[in-house]
PDB file of N, CA and C in Angstrom:
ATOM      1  N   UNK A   1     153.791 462.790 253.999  1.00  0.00           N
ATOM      2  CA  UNK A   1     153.775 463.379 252.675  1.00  0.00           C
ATOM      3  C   UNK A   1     154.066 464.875 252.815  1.00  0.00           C
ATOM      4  N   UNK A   2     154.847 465.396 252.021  1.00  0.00           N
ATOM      5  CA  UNK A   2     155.229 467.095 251.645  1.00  0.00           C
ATOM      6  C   UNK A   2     154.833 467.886 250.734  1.00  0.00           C
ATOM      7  N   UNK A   3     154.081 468.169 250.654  1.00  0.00           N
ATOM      8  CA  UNK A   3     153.453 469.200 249.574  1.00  0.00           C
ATOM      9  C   UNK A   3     154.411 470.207 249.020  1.00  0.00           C
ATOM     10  N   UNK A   4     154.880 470.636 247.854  1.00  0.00           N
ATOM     11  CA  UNK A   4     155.809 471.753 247.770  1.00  0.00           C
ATOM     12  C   UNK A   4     155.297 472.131 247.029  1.00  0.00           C
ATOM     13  N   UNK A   5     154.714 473.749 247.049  1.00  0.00           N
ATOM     14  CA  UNK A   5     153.895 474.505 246.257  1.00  0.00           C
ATOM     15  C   UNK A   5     154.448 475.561 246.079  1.00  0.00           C
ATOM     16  N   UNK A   6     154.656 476.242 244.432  1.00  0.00           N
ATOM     17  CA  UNK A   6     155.459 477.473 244.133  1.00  0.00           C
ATOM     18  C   UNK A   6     154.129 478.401 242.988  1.00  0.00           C
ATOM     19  N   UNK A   7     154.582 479.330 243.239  1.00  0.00           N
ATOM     20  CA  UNK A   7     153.822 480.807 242.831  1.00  0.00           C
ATOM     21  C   UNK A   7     154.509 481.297 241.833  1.00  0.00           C
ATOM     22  N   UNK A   8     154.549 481.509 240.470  1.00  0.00           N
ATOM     23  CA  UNK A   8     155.643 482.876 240.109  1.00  0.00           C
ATOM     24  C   UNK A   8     154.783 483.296 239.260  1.00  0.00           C
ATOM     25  N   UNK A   9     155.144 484.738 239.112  1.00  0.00           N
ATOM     26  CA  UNK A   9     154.716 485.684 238.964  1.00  0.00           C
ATOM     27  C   UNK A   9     155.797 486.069 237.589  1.00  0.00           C
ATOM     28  N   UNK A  10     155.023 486.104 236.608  1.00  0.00           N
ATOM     29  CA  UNK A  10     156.128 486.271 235.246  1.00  0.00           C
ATOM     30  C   UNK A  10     156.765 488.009 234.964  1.00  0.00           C
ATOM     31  N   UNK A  11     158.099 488.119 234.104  1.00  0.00           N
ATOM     32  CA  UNK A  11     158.105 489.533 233.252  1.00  0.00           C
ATOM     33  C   UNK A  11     157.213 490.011 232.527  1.00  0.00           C
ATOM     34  N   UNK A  12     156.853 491.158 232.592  1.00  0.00           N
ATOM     35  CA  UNK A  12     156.105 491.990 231.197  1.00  0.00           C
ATOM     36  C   UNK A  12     156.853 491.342 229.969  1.00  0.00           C
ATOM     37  N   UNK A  13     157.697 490.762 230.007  1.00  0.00           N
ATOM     38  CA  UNK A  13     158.384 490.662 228.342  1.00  0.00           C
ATOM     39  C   UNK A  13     158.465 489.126 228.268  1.00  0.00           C
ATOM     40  N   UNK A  14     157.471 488.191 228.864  1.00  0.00           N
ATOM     41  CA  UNK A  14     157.140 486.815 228.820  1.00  0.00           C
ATOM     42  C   UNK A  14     156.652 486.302 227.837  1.00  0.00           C
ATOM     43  N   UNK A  15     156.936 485.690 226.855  1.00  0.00           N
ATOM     44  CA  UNK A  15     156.159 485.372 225.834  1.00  0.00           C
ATOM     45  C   UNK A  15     155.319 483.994 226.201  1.00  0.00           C
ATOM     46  N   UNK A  16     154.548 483.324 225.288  1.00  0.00           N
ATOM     47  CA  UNK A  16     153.719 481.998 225.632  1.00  0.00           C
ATOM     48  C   UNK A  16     154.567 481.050 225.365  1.00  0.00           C
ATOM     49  N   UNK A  17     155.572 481.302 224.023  1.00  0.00           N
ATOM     50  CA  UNK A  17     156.606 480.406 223.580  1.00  0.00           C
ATOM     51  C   UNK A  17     157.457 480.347 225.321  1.00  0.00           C
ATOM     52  N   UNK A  18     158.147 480.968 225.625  1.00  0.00           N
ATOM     53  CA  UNK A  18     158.807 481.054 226.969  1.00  0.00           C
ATOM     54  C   UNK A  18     158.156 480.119 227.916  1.00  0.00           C
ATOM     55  N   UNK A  19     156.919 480.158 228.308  1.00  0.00           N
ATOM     56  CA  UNK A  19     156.046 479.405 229.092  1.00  0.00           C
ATOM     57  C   UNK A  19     155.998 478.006 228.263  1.00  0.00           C
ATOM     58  N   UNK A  20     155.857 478.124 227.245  1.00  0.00           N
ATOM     59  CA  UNK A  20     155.438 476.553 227.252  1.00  0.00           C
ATOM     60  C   UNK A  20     157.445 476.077 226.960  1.00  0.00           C
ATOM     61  N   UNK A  21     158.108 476.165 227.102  1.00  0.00           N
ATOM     62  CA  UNK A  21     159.521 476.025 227.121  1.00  0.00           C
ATOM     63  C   UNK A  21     159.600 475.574 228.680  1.00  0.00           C
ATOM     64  N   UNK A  22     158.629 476.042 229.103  1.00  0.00           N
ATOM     65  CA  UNK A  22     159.029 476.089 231.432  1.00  0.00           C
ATOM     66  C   UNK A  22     158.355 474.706 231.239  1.00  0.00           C
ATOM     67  N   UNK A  23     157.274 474.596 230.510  1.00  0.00           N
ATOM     68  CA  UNK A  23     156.077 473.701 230.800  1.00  0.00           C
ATOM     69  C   UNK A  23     156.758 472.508 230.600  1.00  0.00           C
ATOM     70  N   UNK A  24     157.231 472.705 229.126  1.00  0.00           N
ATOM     71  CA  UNK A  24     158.106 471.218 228.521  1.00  0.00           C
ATOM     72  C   UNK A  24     159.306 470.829 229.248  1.00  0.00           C
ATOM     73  N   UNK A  25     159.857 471.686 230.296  1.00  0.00           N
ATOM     74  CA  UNK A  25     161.045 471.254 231.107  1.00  0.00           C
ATOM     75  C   UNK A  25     160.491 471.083 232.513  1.00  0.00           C
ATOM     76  N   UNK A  26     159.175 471.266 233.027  1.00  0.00           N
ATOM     77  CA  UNK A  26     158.503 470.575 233.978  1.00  0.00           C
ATOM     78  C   UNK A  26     158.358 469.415 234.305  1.00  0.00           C
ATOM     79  N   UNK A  27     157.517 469.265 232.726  1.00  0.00           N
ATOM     80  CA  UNK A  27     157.004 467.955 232.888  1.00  0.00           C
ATOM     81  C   UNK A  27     157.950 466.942 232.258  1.00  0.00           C
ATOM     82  N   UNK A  28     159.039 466.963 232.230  1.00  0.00           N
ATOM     83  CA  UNK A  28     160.242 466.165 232.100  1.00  0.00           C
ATOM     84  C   UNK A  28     160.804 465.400 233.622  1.00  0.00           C
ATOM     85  N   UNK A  29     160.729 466.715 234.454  1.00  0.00           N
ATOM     86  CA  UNK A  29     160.986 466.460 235.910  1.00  0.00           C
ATOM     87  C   UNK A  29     160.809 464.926 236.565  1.00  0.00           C
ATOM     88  N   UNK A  30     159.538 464.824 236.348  1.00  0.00           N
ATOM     89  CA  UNK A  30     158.871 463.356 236.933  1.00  0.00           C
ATOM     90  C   UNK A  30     159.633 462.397 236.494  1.00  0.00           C
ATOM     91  N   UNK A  31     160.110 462.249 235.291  1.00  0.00           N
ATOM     92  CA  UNK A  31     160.896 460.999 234.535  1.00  0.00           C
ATOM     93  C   UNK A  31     162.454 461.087 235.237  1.00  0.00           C
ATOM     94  N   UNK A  32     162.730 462.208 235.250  1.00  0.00           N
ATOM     95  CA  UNK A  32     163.913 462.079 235.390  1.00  0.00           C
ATOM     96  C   UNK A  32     164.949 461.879 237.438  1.00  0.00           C
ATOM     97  N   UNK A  33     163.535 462.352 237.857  1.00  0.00           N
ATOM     98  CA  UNK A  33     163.483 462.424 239.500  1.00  0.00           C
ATOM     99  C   UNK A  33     163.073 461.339 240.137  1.00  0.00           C
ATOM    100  N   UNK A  34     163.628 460.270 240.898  1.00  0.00           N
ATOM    101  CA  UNK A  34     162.890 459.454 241.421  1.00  0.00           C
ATOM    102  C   UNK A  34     161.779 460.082 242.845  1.00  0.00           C
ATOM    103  N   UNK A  35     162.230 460.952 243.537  1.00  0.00           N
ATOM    104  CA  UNK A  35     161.774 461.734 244.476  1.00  0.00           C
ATOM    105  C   UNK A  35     160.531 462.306 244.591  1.00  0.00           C
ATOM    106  N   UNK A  36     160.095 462.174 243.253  1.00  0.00           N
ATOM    107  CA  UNK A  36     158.591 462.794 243.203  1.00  0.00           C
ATOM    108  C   UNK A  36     157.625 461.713 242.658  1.00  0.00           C
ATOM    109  N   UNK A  37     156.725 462.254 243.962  1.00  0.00           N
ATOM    110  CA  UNK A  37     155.726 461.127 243.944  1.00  0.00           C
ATOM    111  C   UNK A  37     154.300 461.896 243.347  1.00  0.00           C
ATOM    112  N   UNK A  38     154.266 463.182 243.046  1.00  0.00           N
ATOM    113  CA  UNK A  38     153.002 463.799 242.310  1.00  0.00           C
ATOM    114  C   UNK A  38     153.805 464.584 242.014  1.00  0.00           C
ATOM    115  N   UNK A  39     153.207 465.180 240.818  1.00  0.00           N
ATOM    116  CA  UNK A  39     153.684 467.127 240.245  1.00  0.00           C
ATOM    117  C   UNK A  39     152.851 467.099 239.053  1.00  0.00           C
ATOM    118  N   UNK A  40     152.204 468.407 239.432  1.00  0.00           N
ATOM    119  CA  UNK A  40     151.249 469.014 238.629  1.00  0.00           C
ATOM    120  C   UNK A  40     151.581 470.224 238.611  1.00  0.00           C
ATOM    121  N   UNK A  41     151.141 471.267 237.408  1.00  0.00           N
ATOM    122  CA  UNK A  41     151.719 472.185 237.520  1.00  0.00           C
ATOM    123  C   UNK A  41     150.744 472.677 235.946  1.00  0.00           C
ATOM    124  N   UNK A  42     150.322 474.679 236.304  1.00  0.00           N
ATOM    125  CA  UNK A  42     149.492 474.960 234.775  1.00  0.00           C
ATOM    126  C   UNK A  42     149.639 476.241 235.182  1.00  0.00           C
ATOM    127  N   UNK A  43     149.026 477.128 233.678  1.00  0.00           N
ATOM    128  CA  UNK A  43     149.062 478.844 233.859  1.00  0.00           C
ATOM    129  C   UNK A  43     147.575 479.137 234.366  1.00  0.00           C
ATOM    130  N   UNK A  44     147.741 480.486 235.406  1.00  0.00           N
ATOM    131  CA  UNK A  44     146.359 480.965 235.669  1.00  0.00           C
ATOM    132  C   UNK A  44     145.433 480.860 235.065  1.00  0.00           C
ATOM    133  N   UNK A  45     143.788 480.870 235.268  1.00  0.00           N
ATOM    134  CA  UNK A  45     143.346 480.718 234.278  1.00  0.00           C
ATOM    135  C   UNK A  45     142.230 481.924 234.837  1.00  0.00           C
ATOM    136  N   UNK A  46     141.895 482.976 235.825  1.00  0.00           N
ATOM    137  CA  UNK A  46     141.470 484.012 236.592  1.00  0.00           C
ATOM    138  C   UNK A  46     142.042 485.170 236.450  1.00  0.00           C
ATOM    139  N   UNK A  47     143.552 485.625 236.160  1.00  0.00           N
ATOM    140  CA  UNK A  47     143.662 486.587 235.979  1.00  0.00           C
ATOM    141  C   UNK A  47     143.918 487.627 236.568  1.00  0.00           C
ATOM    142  N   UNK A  48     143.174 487.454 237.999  1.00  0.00           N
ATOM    143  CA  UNK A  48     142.706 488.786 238.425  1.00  0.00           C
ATOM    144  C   UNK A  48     144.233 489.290 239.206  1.00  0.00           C
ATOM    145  N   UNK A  49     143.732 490.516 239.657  1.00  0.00           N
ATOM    146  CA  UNK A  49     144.954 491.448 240.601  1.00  0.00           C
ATOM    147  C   UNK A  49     145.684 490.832 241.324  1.00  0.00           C
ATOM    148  N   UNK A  50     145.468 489.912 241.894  1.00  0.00           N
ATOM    149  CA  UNK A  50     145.952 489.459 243.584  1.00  0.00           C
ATOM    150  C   UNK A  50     146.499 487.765 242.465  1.00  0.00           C
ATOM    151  N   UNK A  51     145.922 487.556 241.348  1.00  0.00           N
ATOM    152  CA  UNK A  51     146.390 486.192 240.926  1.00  0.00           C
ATOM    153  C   UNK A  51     148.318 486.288 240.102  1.00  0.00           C
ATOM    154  N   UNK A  52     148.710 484.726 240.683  1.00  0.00           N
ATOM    155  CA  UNK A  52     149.908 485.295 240.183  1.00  0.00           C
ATOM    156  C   UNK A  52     150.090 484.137 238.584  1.00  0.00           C
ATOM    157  N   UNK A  53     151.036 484.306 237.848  1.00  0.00           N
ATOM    158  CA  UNK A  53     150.714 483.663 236.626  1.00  0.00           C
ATOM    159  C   UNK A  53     150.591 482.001 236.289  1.00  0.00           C
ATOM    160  N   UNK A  54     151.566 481.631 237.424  1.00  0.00           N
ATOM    161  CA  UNK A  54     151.566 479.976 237.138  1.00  0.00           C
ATOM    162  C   UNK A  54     152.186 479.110 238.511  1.00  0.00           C
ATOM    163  N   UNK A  55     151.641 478.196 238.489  1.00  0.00           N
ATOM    164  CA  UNK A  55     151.998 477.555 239.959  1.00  0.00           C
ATOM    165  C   UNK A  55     152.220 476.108 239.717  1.00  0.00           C
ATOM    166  N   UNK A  56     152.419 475.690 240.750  1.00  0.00           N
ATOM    167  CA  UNK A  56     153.040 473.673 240.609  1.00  0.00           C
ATOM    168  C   UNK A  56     152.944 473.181 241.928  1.00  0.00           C
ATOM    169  N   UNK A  57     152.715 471.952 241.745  1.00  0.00           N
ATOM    170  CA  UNK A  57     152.467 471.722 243.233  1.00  0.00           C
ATOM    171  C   UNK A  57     153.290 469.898 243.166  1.00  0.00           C
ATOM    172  N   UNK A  58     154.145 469.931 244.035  1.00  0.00           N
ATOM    173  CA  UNK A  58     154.693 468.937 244.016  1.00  0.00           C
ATOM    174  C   UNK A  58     154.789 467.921 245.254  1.00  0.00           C
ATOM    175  N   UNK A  59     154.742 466.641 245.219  1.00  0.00           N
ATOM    176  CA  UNK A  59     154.299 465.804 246.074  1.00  0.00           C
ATOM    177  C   UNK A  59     155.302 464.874 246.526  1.00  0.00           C
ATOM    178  N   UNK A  60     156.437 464.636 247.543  1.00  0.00           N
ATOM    179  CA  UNK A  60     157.323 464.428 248.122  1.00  0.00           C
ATOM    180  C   UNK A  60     156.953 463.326 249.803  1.00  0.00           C
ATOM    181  N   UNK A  61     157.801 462.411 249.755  1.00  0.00           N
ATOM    182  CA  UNK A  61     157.388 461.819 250.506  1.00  0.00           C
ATOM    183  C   UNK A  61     157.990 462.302 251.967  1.00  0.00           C
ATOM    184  N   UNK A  62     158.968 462.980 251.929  1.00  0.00           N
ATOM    185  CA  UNK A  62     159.410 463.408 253.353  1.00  0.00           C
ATOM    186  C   UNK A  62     160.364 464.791 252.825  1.00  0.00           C
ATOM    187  N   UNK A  63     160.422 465.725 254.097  1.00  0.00           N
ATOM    188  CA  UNK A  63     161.589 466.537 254.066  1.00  0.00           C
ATOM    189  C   UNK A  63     162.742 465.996 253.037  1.00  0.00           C
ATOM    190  N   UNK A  64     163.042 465.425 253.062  1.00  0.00           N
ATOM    191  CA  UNK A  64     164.525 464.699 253.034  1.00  0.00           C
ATOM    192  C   UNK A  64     164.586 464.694 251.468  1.00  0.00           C
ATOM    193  N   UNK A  65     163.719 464.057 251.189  1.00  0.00           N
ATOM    194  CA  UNK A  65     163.599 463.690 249.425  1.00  0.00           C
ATOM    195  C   UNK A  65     163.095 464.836 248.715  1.00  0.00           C
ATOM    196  N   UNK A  66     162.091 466.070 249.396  1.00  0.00           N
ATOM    197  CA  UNK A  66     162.151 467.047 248.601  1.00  0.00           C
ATOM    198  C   UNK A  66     163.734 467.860 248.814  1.00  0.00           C
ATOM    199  N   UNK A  67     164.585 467.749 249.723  1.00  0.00           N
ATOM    200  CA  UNK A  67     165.742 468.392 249.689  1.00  0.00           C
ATOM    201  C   UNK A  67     166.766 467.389 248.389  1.00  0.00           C
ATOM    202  N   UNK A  68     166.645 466.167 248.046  1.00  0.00           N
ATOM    203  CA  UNK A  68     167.174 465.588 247.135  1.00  0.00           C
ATOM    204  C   UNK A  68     166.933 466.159 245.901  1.00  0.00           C
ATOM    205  N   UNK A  69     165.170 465.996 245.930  1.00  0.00           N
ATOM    206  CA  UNK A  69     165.083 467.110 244.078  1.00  0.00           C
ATOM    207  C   UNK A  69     165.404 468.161 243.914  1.00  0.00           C
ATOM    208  N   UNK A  70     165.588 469.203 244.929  1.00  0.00           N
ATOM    209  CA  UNK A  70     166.172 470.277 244.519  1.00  0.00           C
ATOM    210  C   UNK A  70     167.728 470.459 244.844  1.00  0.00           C
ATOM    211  N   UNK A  71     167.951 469.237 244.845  1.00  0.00           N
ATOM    212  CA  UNK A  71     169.753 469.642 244.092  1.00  0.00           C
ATOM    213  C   UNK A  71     169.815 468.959 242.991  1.00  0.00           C
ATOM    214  N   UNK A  72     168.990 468.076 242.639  1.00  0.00           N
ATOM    215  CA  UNK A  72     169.069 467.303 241.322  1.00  0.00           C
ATOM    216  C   UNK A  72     169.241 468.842 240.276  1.00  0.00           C
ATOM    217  N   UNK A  73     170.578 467.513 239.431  1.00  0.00           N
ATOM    218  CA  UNK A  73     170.650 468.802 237.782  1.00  0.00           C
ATOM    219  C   UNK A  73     169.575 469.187 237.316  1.00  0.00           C
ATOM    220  N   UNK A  74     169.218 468.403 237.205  1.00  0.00           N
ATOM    221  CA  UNK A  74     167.338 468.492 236.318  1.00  0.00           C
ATOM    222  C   UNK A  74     166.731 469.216 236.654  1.00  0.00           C
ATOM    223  N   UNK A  75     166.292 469.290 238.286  1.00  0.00           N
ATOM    224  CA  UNK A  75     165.780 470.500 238.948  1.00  0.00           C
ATOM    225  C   UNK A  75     166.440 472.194 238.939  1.00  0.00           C
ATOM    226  N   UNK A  76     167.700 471.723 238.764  1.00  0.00           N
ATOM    227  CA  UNK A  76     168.494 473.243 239.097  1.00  0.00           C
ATOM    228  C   UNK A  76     168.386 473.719 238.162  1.00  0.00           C
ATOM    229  N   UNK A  77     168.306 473.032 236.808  1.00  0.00           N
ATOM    230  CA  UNK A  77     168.389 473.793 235.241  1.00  0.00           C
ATOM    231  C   UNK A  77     166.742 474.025 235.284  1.00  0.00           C
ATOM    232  N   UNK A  78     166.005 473.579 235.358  1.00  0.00           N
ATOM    233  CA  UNK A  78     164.697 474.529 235.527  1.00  0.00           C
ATOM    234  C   UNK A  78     164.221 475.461 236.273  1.00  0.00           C
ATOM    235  N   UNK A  79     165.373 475.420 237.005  1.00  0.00           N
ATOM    236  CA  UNK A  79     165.043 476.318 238.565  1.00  0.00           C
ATOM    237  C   UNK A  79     165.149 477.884 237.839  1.00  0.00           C
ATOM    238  N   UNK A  80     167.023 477.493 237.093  1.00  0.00           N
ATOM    239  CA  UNK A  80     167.666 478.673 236.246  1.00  0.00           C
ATOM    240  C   UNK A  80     166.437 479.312 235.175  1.00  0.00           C
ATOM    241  N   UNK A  81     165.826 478.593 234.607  1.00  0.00           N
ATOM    242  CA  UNK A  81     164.517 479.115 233.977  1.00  0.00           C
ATOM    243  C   UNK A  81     163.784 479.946 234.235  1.00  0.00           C
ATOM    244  N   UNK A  82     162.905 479.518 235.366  1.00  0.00           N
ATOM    245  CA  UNK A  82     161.974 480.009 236.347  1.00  0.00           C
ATOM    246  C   UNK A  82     162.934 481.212 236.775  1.00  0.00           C
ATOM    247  N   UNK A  83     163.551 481.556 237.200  1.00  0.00           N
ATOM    248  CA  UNK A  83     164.301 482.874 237.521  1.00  0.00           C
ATOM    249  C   UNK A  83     164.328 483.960 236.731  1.00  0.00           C
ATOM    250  N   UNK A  84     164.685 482.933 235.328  1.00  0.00           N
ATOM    251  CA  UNK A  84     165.011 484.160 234.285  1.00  0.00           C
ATOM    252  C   UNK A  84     163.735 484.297 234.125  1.00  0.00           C
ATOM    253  N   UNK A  85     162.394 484.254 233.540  1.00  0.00           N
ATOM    254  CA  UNK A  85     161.080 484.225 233.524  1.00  0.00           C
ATOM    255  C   UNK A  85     160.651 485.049 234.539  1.00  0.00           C
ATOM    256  N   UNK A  86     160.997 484.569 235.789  1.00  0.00           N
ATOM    257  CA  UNK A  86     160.110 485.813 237.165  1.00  0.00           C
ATOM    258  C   UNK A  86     160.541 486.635 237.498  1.00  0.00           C
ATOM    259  N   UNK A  87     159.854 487.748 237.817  1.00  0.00           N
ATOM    260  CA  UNK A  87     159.671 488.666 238.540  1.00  0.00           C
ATOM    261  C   UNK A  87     159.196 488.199 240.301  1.00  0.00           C
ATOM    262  N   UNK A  88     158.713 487.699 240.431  1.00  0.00           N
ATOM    263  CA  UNK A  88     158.683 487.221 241.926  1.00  0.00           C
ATOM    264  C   UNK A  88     158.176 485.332 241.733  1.00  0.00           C
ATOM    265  N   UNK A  89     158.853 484.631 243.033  1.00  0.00           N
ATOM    266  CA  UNK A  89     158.227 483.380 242.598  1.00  0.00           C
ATOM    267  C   UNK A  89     158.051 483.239 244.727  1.00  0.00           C
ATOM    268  N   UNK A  90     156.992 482.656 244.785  1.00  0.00           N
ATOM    269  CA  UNK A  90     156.951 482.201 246.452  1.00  0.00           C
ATOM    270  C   UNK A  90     156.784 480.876 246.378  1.00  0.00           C
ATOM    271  N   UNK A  91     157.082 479.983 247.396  1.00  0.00           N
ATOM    272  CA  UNK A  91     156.778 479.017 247.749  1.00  0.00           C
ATOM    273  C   UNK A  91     155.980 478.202 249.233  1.00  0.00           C
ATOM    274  N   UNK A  92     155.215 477.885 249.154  1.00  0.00           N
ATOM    275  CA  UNK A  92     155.088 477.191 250.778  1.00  0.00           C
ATOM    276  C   UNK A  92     155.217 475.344 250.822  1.00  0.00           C
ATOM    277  N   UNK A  93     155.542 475.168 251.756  1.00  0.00           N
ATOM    278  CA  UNK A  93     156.034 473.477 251.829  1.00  0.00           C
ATOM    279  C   UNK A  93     155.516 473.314 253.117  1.00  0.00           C
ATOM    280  N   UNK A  94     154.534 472.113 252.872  1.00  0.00           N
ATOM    281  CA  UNK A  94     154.091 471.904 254.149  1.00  0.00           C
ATOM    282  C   UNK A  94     153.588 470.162 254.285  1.00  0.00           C
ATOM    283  N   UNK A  95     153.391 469.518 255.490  1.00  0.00           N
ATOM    284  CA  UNK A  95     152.964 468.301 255.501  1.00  0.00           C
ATOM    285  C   UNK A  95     151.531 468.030 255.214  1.00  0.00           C
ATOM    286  N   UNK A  96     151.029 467.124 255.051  1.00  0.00           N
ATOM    287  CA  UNK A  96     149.610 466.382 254.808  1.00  0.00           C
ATOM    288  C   UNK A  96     149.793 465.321 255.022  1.00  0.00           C
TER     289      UNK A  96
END
């Protein structure tokens, strides 16, 4: 199993409408991806200095198939989102 976990960190000029626009093209993902076997994904709810605004955590059965969802259209047009929206986004991918 592959865990793929992303961080971003939004613009000062982010609205909530904007976010829930990311949210509603998230959670589309699952339907449209056979490749994902979990994805969850919500906005901070802490706040603090060191916290960044919204994260996702996605659940992949091997290398291979998380490299499939992220060339999927579906994925790339939300990807284009998430870009325009952040100011910084990180990711870590790791096994379990």
């Amino acid at each position: 199993m592959l865990k793929h976990v992303v961080f971003m960190k939004f613009k000062d000029d982010v609205t909530d409408t904007k976010i829930a626009a990311l949210e509603q093209g998230l959670a589309g993902l699952p339907g449209k991806i056979a490749e994902i076997r979990g994805f969850q994904f919500g906005r901070d709810v802490i706040h603090s200095e060191r916290s960044y605004d919204f994260a996702l955590v996605g659940d992949f059965d091997d290398l291979e198939a998380m490299q499939r969802y992220q060339v999927n259209p579906a994925h790339v047009a939300v990807v284009a989102l998430v870009r325009s929206l952040s100011s910084s986004v990180l990711a870590v991918d790791f096994e379990c």
